[in-house]
Protein backbone atom coordinates (compact mmCIF):
# COMPACT_ATOMS: atom_id res chain seq x y z
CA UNK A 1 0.00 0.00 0.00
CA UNK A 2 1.68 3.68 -0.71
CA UNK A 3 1.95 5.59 1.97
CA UNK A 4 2.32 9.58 1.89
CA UNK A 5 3.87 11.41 4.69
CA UNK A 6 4.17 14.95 5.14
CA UNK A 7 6.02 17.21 7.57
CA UNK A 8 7.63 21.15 7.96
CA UNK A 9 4.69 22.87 8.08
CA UNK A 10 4.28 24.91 10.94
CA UNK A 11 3.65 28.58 12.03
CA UNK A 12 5.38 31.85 10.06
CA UNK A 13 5.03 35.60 9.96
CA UNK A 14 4.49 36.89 6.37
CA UNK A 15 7.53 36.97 4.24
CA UNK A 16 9.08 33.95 5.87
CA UNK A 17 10.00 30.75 4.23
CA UNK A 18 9.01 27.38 5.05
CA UNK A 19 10.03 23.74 3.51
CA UNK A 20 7.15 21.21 3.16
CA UNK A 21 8.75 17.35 2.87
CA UNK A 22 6.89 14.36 1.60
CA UNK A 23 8.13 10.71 2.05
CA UNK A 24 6.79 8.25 -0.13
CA UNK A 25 6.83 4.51 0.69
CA UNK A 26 5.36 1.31 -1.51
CA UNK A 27 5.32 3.79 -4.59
CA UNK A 28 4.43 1.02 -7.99
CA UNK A 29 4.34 3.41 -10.67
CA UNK A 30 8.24 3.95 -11.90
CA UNK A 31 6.51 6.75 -14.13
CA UNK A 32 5.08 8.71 -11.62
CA UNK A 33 3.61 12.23 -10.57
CA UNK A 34 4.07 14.13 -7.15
CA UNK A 35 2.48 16.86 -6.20
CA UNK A 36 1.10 19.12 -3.75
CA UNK A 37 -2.39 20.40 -3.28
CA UNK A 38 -4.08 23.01 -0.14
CA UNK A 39 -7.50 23.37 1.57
CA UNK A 40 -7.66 26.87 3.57
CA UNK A 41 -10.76 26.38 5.77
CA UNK A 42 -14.27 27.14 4.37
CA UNK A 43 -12.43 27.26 1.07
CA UNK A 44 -12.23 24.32 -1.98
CA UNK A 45 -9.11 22.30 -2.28
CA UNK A 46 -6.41 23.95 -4.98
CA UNK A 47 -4.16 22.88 -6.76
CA UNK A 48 -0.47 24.28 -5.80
CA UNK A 49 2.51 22.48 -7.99
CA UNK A 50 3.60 19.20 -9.52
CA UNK A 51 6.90 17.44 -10.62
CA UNK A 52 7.55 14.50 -13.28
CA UNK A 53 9.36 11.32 -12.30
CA UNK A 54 12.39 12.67 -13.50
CA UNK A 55 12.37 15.97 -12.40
CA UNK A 56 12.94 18.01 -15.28
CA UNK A 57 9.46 18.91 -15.79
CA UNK A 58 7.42 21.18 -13.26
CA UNK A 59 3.72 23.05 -13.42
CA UNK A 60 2.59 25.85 -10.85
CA UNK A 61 -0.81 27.51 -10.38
CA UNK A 62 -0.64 31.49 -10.82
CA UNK A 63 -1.15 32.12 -7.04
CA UNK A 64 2.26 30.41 -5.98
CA UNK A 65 4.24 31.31 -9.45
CA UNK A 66 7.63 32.73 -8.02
CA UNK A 67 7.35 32.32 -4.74
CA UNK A 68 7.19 28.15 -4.36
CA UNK A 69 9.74 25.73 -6.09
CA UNK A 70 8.53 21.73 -5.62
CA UNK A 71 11.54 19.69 -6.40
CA UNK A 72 12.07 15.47 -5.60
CA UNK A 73 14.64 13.17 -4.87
CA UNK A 74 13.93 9.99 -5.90
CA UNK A 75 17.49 8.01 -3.77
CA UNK A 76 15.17 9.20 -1.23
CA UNK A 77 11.54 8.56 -2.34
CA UNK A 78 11.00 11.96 -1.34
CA UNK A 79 9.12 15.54 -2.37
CA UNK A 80 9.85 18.76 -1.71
CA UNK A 81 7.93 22.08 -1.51
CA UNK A 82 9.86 25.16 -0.70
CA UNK A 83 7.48 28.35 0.09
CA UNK A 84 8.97 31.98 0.12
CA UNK A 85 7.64 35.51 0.32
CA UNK A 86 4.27 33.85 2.57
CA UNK A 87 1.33 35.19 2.40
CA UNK A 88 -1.73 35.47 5.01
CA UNK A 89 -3.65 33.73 2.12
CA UNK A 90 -1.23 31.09 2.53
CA UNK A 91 -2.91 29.60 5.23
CA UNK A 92 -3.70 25.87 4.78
CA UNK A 93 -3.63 22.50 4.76
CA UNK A 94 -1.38 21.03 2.85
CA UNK A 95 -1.50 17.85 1.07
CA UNK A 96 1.32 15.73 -0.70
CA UNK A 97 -0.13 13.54 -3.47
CA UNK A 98 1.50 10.49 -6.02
CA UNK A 99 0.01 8.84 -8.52
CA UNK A 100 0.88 7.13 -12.65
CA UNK A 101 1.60 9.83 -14.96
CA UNK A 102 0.01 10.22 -18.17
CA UNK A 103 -3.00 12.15 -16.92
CA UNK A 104 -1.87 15.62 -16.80
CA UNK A 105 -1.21 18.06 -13.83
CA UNK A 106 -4.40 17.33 -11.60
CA UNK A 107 -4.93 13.86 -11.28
CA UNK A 108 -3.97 11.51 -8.42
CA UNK A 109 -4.35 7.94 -6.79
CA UNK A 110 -3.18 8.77 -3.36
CA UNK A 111 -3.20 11.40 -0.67
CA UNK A 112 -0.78 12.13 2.24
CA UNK A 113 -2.64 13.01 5.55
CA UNK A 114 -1.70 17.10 4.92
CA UNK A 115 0.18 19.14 6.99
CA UNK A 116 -0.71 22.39 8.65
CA UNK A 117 0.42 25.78 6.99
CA UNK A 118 -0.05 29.35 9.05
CA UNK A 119 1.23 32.35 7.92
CA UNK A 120 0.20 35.26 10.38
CA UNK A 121 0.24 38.93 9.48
């Protein structure tokens, strides 16, 4: 069974940085998508950024364009998500996902439990 396991997140004042980590364990799919997705409370689930099983393809929504860089390394079956310049809007849960490629950006077989993001102002 994969397993999705996500830690850094934590508490921040606005402009600070934070680095999201996702460990991956019983992964099948040797071409594979990772990615990372948010739910702010009250608020639908979005879409944040995705990497390729090799790394050398990435795709970011508008809101996080400049600011996040998601990066993997696959010796260590992990994800990365590194978050600069936060924002209050920031605020969320975050959630590490994997799944087979060859369905675009946004679609996923399994979710990590998220892990709490809180920018303050």
């Amino acid at each position: 069974q994969v397993q999705l396991v996500e830690s850094g997140g934590g508490l921040v004042q606005a402009g600070g940085s934070l680095k999201l980590s996702c460990a991956v364990s019983g992964g099948t799919f040797s071409w594979n998508i990772m990615g990372w997705f948010r739910q702010a409370p009250g608020k639908e689930r979005e879409f944040v950024a995705a990497i390729n099983w090799s790394g050398d393809s990435t795709h970011y929504s508008d809101f996080v364009k400049g600011r996040f860089t998601i990066s993997r390394d696959n010796a260590k079956n992990t994800a990365y998500l590194q978050m600069n310049s936060l924002k209050p809007e920031d605020t969320a849960v975050f959630y590490c996902v994997y799944g087979r490629a060859g369905r675009g950006w946004y679609e996923y077989d399994y979710w990590g439990q998220g892990t709490q993001v809180t920018v303050s102002s």
